[in-house]
C-alpha atoms as a PDB file:
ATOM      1  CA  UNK A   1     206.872  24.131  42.162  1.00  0.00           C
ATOM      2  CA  UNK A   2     209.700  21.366  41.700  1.00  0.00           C
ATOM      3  CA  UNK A   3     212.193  21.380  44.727  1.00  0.00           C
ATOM      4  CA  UNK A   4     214.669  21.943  41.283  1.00  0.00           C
ATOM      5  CA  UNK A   5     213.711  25.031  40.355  1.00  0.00           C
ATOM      6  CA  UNK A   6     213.929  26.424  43.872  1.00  0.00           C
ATOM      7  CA  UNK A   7     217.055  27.733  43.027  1.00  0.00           C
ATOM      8  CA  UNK A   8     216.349  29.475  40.169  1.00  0.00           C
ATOM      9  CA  UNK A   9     213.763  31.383  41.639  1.00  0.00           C
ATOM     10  CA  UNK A  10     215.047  32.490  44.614  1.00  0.00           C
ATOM     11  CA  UNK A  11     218.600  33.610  43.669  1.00  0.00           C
ATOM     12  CA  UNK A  12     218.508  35.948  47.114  1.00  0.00           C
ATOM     13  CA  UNK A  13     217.251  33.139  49.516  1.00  0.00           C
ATOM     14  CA  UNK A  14     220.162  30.680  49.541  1.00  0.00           C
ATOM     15  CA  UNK A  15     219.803  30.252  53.264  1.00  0.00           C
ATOM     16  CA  UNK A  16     216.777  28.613  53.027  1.00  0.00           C
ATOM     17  CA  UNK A  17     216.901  26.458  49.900  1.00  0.00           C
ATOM     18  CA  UNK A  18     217.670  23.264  51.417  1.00  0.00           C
ATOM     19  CA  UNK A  19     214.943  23.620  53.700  1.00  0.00           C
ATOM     20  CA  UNK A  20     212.103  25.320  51.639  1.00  0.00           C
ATOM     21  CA  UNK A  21     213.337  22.359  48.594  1.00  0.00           C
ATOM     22  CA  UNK A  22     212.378  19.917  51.346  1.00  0.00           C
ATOM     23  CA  UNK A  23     209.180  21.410  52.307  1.00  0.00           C
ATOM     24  CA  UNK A  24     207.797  21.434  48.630  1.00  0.00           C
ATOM     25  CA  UNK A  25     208.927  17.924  48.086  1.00  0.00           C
ATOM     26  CA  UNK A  26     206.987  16.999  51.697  1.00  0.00           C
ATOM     27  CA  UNK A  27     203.489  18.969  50.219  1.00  0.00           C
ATOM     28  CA  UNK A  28     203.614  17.812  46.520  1.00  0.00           C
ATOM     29  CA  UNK A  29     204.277  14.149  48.115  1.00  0.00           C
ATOM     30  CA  UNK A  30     201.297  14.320  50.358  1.00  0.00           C
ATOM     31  CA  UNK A  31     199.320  16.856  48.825  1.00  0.00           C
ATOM     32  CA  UNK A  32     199.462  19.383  51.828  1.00  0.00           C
ATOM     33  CA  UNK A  33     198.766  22.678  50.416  1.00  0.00           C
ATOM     34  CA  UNK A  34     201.512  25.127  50.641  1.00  0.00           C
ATOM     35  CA  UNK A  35     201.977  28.645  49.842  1.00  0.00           C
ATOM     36  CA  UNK A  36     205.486  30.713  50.670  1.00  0.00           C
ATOM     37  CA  UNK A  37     206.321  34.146  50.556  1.00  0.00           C
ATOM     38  CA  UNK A  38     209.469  35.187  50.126  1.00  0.00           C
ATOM     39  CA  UNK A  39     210.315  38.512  51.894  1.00  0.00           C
ATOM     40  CA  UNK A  40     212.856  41.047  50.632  1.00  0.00           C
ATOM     41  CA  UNK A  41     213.341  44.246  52.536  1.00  0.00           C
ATOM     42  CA  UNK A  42     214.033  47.777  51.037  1.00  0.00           C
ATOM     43  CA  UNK A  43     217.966  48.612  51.856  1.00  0.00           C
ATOM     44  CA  UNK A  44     216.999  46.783  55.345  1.00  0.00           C
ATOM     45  CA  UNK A  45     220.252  47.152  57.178  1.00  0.00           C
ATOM     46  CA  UNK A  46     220.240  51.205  56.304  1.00  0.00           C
ATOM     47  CA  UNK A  47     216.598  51.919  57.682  1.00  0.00           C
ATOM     48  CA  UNK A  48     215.994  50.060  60.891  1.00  0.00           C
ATOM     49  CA  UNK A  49     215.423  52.597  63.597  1.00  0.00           C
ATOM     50  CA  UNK A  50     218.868  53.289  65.891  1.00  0.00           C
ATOM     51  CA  UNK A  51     215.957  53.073  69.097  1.00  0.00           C
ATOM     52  CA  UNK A  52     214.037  50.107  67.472  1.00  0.00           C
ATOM     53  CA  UNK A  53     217.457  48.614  67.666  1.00  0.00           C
ATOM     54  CA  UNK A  54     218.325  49.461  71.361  1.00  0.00           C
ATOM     55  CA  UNK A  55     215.195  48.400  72.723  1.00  0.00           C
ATOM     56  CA  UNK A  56     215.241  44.917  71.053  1.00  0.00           C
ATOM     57  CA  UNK A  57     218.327  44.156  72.935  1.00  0.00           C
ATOM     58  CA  UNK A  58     216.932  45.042  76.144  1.00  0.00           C
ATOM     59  CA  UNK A  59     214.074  42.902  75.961  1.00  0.00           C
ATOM     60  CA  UNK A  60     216.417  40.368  75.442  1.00  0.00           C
ATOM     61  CA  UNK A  61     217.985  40.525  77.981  1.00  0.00           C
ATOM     62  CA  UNK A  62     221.317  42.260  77.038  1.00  0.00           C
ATOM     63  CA  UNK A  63     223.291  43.955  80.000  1.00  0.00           C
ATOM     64  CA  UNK A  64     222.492  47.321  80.301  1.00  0.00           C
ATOM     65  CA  UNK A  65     226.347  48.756  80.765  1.00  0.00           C
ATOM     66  CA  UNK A  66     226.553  47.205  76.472  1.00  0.00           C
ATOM     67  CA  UNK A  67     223.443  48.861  75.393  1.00  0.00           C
ATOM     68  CA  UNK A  68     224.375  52.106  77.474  1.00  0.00           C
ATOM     69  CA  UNK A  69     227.785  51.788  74.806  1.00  0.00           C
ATOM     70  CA  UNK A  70     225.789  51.238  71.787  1.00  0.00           C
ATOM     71  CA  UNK A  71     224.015  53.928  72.635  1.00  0.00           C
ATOM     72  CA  UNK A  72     226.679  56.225  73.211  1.00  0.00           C
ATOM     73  CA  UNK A  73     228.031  54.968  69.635  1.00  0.00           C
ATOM     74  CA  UNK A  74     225.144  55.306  67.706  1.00  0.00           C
ATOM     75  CA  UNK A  75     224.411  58.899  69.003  1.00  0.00           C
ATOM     76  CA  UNK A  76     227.623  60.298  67.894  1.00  0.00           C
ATOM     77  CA  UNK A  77     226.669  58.358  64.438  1.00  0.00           C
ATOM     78  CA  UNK A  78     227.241  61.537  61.860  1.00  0.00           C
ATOM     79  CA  UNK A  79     227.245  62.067  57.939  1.00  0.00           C
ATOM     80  CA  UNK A  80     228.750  64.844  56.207  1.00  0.00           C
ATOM     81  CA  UNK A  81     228.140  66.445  52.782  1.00  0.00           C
ATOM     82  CA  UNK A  82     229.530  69.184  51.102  1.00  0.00           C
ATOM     83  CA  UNK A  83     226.678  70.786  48.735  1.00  0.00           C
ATOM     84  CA  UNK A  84     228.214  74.013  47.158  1.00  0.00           C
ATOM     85  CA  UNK A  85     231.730  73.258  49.300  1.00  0.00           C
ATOM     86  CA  UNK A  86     230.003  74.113  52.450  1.00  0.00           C
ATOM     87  CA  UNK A  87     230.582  71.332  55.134  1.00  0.00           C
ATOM     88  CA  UNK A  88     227.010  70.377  56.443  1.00  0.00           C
ATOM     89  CA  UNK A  89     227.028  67.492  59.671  1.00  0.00           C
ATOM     90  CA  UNK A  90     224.193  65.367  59.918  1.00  0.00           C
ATOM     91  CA  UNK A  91     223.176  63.330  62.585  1.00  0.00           C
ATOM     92  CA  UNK A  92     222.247  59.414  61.312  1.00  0.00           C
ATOM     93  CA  UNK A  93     219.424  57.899  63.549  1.00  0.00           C
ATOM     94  CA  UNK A  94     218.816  55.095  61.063  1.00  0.00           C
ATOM     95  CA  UNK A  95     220.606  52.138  59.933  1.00  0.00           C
ATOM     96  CA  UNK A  96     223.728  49.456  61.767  1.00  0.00           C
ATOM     97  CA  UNK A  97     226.962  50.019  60.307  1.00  0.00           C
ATOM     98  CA  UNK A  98     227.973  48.561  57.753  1.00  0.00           C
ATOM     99  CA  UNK A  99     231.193  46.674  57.656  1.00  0.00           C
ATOM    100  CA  UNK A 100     230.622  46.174  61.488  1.00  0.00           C
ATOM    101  CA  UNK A 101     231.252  42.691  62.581  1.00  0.00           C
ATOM    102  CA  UNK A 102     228.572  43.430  65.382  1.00  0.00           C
ATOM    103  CA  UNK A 103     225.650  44.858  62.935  1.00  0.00           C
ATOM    104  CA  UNK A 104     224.374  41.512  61.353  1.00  0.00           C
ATOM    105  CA  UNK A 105     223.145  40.143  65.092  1.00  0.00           C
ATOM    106  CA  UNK A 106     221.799  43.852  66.184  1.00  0.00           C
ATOM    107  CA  UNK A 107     219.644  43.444  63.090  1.00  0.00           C
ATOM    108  CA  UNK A 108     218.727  39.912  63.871  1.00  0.00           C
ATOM    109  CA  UNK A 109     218.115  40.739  66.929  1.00  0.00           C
ATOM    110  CA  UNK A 110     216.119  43.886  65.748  1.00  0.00           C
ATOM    111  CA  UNK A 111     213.975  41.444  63.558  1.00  0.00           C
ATOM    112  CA  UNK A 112     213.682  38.733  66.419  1.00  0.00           C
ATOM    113  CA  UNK A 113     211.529  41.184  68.604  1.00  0.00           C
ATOM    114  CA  UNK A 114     209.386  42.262  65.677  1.00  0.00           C
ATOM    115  CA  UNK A 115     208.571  38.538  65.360  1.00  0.00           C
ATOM    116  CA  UNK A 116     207.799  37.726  69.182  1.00  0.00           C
ATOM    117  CA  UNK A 117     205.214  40.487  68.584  1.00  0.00           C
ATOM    118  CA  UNK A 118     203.386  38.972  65.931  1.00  0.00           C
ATOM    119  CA  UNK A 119     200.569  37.004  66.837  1.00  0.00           C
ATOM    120  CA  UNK A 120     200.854  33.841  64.792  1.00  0.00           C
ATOM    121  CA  UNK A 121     201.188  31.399  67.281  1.00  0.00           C
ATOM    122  CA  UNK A 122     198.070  28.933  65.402  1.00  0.00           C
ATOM    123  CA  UNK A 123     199.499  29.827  61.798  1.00  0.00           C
ATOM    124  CA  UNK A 124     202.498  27.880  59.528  1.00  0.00           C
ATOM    125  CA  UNK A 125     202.555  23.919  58.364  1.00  0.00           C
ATOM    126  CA  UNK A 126     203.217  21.621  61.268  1.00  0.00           C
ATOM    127  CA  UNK A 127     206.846  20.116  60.975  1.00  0.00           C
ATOM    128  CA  UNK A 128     207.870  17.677  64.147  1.00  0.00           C
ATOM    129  CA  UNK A 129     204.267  18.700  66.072  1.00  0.00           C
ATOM    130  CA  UNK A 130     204.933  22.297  65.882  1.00  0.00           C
ATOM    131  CA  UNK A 131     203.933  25.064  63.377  1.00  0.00           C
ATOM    132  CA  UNK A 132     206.211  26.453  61.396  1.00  0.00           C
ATOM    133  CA  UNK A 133     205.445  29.860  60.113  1.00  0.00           C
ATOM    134  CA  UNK A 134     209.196  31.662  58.867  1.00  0.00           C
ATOM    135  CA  UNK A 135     212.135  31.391  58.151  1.00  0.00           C
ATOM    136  CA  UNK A 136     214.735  33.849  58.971  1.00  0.00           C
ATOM    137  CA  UNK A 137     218.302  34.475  58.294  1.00  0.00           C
ATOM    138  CA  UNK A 138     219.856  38.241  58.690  1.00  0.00           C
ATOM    139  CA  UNK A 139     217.281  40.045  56.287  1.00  0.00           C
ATOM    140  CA  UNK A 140     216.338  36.650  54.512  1.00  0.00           C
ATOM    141  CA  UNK A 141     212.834  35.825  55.489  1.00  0.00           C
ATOM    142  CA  UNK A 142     210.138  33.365  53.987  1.00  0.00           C
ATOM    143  CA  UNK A 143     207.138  33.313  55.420  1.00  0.00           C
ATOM    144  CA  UNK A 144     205.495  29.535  55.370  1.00  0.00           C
ATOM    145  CA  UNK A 145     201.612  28.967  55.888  1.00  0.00           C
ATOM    146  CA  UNK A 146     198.670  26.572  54.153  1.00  0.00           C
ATOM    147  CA  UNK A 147     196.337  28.860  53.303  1.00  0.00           C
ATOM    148  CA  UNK A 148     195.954  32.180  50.907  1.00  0.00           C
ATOM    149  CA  UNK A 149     194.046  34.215  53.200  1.00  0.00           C
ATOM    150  CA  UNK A 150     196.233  33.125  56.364  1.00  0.00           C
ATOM    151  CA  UNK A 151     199.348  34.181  53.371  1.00  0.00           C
ATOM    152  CA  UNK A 152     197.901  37.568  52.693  1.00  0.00           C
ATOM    153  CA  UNK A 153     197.587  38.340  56.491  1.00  0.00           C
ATOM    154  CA  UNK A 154     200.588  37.275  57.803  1.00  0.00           C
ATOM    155  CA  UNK A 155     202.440  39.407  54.849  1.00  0.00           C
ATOM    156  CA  UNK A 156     200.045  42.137  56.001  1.00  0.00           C
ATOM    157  CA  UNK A 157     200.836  41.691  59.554  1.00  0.00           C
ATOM    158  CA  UNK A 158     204.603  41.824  58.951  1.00  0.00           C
ATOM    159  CA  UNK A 159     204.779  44.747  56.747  1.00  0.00           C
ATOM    160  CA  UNK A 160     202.786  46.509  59.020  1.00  0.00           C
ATOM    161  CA  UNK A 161     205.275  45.635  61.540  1.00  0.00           C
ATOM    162  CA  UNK A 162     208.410  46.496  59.892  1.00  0.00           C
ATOM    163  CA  UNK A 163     207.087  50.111  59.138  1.00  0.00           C
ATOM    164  CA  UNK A 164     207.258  50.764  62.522  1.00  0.00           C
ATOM    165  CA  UNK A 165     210.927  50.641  63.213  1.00  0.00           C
ATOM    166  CA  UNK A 166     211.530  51.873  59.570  1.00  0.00           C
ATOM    167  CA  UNK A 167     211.408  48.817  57.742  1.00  0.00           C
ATOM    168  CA  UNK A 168     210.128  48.269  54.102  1.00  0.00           C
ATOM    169  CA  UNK A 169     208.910  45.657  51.873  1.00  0.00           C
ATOM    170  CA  UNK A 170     210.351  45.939  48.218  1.00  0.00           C
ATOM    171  CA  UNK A 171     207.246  45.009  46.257  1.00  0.00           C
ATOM    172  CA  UNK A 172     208.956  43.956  43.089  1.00  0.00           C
ATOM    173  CA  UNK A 173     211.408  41.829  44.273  1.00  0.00           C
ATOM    174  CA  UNK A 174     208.989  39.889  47.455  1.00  0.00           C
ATOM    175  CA  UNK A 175     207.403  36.728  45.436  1.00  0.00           C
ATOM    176  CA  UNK A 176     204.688  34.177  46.553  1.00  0.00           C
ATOM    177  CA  UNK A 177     204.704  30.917  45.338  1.00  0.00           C
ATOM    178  CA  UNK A 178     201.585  29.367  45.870  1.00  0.00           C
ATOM    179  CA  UNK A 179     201.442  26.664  43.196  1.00  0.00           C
ATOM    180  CA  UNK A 180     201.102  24.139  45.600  1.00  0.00           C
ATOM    181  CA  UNK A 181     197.834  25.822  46.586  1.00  0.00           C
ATOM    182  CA  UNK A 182     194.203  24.514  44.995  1.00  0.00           C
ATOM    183  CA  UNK A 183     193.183  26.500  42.339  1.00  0.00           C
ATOM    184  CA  UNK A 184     196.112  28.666  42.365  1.00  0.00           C
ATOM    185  CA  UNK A 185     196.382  32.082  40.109  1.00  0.00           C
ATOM    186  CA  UNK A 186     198.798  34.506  38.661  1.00  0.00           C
ATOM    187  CA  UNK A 187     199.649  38.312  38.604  1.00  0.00           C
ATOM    188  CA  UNK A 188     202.157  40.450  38.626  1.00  0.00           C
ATOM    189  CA  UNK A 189     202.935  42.112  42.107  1.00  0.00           C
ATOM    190  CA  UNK A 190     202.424  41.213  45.412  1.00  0.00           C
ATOM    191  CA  UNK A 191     201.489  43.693  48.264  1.00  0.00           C
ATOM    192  CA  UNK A 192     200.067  43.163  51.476  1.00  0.00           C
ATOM    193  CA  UNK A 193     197.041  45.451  50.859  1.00  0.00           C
ATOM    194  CA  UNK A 194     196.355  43.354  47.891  1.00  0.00           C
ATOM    195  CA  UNK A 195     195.608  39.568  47.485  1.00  0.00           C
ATOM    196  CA  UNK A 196     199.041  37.266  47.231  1.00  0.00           C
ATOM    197  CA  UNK A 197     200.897  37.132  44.035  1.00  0.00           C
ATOM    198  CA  UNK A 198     201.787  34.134  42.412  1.00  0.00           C
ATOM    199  CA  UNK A 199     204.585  32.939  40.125  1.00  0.00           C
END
């Protein structure tokens, strides 16, 4: 794929455009095989677990007395409806506000621990001596490796991971690009039950 139609392809992934154009340009100049996945999460901010949240900030390292207040704020977190005119309260145990300055770096946060779970510490493209295996910005991921089958596990891996604190992948909208892969190959849809897709 030509570092110029990075753009035009990932329309969601601005974040990462300078660096993913750069990576492309680096494999297609020394014909490194390549193969990215870019990640898009089902209404991410909405579904990540309120305790998924909490206890990523205390493994790192936040004082207790501030997660002891989000706490406190997220348990008195309520929705109302009014089916038929008759008030009904529910209680919301999903989801950072939105519109709250603070919810951005809970999620990041949220996301950081996922990743420090994942064992993919010999996986990615070496950049500077070390592997690179993601990107990440809020709830814009790419996930960077050199191989298909080390692609269809990691994507495995992290979707497996998200579900746990809520977190889905939206199939139709989460693209691999592995045309800098030998023998590369298209279809449709990706999933990370099935083998990569390509575009």
């Amino acid at each position: 794929m030509r570092a110029s139609r990075v753009s035009e392809r990932i329309q969601y992934d601005r974040p990462h455009i300078h660096t993913v154009s750069r990576l492309t340009e680096v494999s297609r100049e020394y014909k490194m095989p390549l193969c990215l996945t870019f990640i898009d999460l089902k209404k991410a901010f909405d579904t990540v677990e309120t305790e998924a949240v909490l206890e990523a900030l205390g493994t790192q390292g936040v004082p207790t007395q501030y997660i002891r207040i989000f706490r406190e704020l997220y348990c008195i977190f309520t929705t109302r409806i009014s089916p038929f005119f008759d008030d009904i309260t529910i209680d919301v145990r999903r989801g950072v506000r939105q519109g709250d300055t603070v919810s951005p770096k809970l999620f990041t946060a949220t996301l950081e621990d996922v990743m420090r779970r994942l064992e993919w510490d010999n996986m990615g493209v070496r950049v500077d001596g070390r592997l690179l295996h993601h990107l990440r910005f809020a709830d814009d991921i790419v996930l960077i490796i050199s191989n298909i089958s080390q692609a269809e596990r990691i994507l495995a891996d992290f979707d497996d991971a998200c579900g746990k604190i809520g977190l889905q992948l939206n199939l139709t909208k989460t693209k691999t690009d592995g045309s800098r892969m030998p023998h590369s190959r298209s279809t449709e849809r990706p999933s990370p039950n099935a083998p990569a897709t390509y575009f």
